[in-house]
Protein backbone atom coordinates (compact mmCIF):
# COMPACT_ATOMS: atom_id res chain seq x y z
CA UNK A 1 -18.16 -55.38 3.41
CA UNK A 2 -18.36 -51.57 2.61
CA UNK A 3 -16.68 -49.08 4.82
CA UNK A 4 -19.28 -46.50 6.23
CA UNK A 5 -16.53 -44.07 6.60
CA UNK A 6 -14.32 -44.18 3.34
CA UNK A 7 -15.99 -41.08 2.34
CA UNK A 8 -15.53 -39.31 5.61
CA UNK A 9 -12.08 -40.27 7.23
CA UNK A 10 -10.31 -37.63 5.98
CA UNK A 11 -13.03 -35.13 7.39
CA UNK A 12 -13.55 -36.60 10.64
CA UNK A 13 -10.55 -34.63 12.64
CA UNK A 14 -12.82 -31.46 11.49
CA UNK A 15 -14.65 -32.48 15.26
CA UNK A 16 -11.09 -31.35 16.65
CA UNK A 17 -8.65 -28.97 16.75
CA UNK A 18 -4.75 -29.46 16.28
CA UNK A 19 -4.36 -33.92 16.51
CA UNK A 20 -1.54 -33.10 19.10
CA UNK A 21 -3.92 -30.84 21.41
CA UNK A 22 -6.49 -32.43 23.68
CA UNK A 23 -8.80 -31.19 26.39
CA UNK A 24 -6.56 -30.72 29.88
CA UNK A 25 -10.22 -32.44 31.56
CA UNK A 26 -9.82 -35.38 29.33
CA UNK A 27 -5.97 -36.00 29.59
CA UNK A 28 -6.28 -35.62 33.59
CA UNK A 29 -8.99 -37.97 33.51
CA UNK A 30 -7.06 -40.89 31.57
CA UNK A 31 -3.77 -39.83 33.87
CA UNK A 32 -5.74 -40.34 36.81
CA UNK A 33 -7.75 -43.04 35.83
CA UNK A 34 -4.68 -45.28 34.57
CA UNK A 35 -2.37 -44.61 37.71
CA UNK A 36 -5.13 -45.61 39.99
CA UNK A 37 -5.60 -49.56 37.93
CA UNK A 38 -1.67 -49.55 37.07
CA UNK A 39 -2.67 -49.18 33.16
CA UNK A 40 0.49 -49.50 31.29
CA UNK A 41 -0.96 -51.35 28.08
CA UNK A 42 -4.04 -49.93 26.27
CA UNK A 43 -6.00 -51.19 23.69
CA UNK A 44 -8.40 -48.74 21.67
CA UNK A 45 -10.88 -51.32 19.55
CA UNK A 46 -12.38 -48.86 17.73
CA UNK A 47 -9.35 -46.04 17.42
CA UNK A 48 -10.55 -43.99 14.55
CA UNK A 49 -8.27 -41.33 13.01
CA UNK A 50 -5.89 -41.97 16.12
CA UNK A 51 -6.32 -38.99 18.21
CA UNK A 52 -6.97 -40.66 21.19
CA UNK A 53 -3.45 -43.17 20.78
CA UNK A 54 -1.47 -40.06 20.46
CA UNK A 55 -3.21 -38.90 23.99
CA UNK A 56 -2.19 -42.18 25.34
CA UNK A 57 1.29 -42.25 23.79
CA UNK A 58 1.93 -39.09 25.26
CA UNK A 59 0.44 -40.82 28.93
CA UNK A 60 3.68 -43.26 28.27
CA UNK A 61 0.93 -46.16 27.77
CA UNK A 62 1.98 -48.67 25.54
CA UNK A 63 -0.24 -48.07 22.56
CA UNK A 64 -2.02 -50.70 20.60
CA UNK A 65 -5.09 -49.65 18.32
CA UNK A 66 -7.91 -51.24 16.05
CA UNK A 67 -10.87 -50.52 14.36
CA UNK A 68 -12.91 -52.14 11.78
CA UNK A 69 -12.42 -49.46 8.91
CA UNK A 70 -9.83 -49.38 6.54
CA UNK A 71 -9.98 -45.83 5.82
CA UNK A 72 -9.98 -44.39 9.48
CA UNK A 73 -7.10 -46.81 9.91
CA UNK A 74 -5.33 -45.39 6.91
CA UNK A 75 -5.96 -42.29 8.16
CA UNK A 76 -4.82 -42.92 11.76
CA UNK A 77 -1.11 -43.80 10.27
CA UNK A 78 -0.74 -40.68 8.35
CA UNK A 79 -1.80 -38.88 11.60
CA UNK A 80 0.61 -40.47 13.36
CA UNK A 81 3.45 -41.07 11.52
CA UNK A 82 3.03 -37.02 10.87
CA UNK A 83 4.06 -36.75 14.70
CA UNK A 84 6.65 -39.44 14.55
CA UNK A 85 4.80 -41.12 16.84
CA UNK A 86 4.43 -45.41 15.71
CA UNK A 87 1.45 -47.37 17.06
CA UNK A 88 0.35 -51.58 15.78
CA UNK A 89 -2.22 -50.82 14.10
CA UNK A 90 -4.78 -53.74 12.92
CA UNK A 91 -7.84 -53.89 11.04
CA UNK A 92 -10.92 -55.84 13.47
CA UNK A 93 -14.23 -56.39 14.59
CA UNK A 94 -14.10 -55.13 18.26
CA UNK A 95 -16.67 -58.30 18.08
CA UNK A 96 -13.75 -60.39 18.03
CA UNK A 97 -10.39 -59.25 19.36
CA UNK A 98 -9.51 -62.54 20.87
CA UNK A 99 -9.10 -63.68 17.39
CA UNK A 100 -6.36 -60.38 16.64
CA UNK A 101 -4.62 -60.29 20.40
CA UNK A 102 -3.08 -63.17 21.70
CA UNK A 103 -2.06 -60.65 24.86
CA UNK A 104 -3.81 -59.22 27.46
CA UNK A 105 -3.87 -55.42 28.19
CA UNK A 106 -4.23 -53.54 31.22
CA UNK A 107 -7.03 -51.32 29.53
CA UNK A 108 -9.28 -51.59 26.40
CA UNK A 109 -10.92 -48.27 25.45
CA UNK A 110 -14.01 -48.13 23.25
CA UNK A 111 -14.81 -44.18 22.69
CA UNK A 112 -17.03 -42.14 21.27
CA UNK A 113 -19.95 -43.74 21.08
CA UNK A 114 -18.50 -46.77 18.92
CA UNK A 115 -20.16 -49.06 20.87
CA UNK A 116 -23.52 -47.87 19.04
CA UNK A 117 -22.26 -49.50 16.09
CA UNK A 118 -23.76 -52.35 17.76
CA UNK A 119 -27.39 -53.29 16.31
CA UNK A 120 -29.26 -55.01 19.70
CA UNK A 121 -28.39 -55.78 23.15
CA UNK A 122 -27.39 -59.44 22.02
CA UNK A 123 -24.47 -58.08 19.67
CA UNK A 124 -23.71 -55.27 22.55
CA UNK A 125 -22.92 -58.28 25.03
CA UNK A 126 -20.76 -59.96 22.14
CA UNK A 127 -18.79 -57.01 22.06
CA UNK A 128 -18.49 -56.19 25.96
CA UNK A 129 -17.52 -59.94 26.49
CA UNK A 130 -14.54 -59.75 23.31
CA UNK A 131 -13.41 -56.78 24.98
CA UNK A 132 -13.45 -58.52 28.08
CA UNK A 133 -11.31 -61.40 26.93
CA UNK A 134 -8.54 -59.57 25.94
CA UNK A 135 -8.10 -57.59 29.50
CA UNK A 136 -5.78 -59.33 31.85
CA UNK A 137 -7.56 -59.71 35.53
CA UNK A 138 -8.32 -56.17 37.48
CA UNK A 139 -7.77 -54.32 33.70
CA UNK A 140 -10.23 -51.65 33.15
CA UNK A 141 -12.45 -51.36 30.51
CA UNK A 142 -14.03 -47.50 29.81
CA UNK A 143 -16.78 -46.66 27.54
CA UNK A 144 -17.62 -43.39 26.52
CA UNK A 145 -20.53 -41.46 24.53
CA UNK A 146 -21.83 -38.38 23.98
CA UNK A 147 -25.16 -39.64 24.11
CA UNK A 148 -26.79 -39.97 27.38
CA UNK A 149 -29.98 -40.10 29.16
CA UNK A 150 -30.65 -36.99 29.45
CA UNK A 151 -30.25 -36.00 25.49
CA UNK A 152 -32.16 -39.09 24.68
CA UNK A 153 -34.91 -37.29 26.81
CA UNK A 154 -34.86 -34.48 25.29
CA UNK A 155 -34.05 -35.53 21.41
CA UNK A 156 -32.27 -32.05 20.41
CA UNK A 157 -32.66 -32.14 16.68
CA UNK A 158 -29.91 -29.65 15.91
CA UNK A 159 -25.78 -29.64 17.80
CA UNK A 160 -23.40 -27.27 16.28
CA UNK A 161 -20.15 -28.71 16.66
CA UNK A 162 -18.07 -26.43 14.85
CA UNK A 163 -18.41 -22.59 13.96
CA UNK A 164 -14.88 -21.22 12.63
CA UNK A 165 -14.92 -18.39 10.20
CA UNK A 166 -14.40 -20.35 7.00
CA UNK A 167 -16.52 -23.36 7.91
CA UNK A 168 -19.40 -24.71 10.51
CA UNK A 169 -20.16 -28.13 11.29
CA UNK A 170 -23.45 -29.43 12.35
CA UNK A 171 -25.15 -32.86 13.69
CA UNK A 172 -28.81 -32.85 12.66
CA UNK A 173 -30.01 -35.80 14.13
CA UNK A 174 -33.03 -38.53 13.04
CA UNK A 175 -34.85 -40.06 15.77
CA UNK A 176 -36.43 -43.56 15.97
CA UNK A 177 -37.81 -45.62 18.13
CA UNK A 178 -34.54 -46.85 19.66
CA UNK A 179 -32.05 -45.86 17.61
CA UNK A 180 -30.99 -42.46 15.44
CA UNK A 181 -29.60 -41.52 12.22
CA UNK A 182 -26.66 -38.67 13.09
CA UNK A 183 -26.18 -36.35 9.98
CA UNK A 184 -22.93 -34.91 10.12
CA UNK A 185 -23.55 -31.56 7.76
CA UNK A 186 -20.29 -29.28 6.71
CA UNK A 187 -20.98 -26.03 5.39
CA UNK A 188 -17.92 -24.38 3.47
CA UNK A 189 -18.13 -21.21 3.36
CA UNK A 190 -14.76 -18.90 2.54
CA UNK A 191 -14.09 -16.82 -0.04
CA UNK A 192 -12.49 -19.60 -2.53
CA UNK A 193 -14.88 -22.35 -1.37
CA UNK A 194 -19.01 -21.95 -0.73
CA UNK A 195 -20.15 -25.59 -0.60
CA UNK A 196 -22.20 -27.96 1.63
CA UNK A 197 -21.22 -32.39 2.26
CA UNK A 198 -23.16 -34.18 4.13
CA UNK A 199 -22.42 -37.70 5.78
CA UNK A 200 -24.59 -39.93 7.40
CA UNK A 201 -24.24 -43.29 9.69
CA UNK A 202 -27.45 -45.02 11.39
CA UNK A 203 -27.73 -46.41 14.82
CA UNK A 204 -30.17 -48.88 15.12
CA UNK A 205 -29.76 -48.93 19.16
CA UNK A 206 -29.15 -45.91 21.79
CA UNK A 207 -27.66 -47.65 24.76
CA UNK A 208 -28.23 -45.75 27.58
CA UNK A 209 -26.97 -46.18 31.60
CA UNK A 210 -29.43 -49.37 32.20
CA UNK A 211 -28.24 -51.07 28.89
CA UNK A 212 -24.87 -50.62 29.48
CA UNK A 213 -24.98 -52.02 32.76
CA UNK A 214 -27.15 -54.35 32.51
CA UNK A 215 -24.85 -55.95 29.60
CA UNK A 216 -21.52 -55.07 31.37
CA UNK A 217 -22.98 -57.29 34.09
CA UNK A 218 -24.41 -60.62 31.58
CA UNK A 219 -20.70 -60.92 30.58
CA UNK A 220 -19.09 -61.08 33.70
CA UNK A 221 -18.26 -57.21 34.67
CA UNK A 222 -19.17 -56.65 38.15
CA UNK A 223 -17.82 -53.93 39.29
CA UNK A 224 -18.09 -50.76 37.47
CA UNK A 225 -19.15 -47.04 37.73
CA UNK A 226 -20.55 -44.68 35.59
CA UNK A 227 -19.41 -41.09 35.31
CA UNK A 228 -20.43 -37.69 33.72
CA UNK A 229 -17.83 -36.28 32.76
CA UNK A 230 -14.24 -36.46 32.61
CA UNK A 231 -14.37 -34.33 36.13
CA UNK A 232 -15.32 -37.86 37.55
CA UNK A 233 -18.52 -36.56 38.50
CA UNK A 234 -21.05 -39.23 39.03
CA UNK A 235 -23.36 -40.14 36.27
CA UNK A 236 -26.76 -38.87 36.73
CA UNK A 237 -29.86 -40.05 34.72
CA UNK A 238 -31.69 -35.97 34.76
CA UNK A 239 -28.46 -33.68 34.41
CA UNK A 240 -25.50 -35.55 32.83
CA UNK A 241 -24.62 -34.65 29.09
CA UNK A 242 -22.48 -37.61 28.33
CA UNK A 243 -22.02 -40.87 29.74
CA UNK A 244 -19.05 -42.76 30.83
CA UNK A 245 -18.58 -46.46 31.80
CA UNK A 246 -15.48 -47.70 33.66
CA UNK A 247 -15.74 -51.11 34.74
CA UNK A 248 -13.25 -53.62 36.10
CA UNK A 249 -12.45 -57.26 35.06
């Protein structure tokens, strides 16, 4: 199977600043969130370049992460071990974590809009209920994307996501029927480097507030809430610009 993100790994903490810095919003919403269900064990299925263990290392959680690619994986170690900070890392299909963890864990985290990785509801539900099977009873499991009813309404074509003095990056953005192709454009543009790379990855499926639920509750998730934002304000179809899922085993 090809990686989708060999080509990008190594570019992907460009979304970020410093790996040790995080938003004071997001790290208060994890610390508040994981005192209130007694998290002490988290799981991040799909953990990328690692930002988000070091955020969770630094919550004294112990840290377990996977993800399906080999290079983000690669990538998360050299982040890591760059902050002497060491985290099991393990290459798997969030489809099938029963088959990695024989433990259960207090939370599993599934960020960024990973979950649209997924290609239909019936593969969603696979995912939600593997995710599910690895949480011990009254764990948590929290979804997050920056995708949300309200952008899906309104289909902006062009996000700026970075704009430093030596570089800009931008997310134009494809739009089908159900799904969207997010072009992830860097433009280069200092004195010894003037240059443009782009790097694509298509989602066959959005999954919006009624999908999510509707599949957290066909695998056995019945209680759960949906926030937007990491203020813990509630989810709201009109205003909210990303979506958040926290529901309980």
């Amino acid at each position: 199977m090809t990686d989708p993100y060999e080509s990008f790994a190594e570019r992907y903490d460009l979304f970020f600043g410093p790996f040790d810095e995080h938003d004071p919003k997001t790290t208060e919403f994890f610390r508040t969130l994981f005192a209130h269900h007694h998290v002490h064990s988290v799981l991040d299925c799909a953990c990328g370049t690692g930002r988000d263990l070091y955020l969770f290392h630094q919550l004294d959680c112990e840290v377990f992460g996977s993800d399906i690619s080999a290079a983000m994986l690669a990538q998360a170690e050299r982040n890591l071990a760059s902050h002497h900070v060491s985290v099991p890392l393990d290459q798997a299909d969030f489809r099938e974590l029963p088959l990695t963890y024989a433990k259960e864990f207090d939370a599993v985290v599934c960020l960024s809009s990973a979950f649209f990785e997924m290609p239909d509801e019936v593969e969603l539900r696979r995912a939600l209920a593997s995710m599910r099977g690895v949480l011990r009873d009254g764990g948590i499991l929290v979804l997050t994307a920056g995708m949300s009813d309200r952008t899906w309404r309104d289909k902006p074509r062009f996000i700026p996501e970075v704009n430093r003095g030596d570089f800009t990056r931008l997310f134009v953005i494809d739009y089908f029927d159900a799904g969207a192709r997010f072009n992830v454009v860097d433009l280069f543009h200092d004195p010894a480097r003037k240059d443009m790379q782009v790097w694509s990855i298509c989602y066959n499926r959005v999954f919006l507030r009624d999908d999510i639920e509707g599949a957290l509750r066909k695998v056995g998730f019945h209680r759960y809430t949906f926030y937007g934002s990491y203020e813990f304000q509630p989810y709201d179809k009109e205003m909210s610009g990303m979506l958040i899922a926290v529901a309980e085993k």
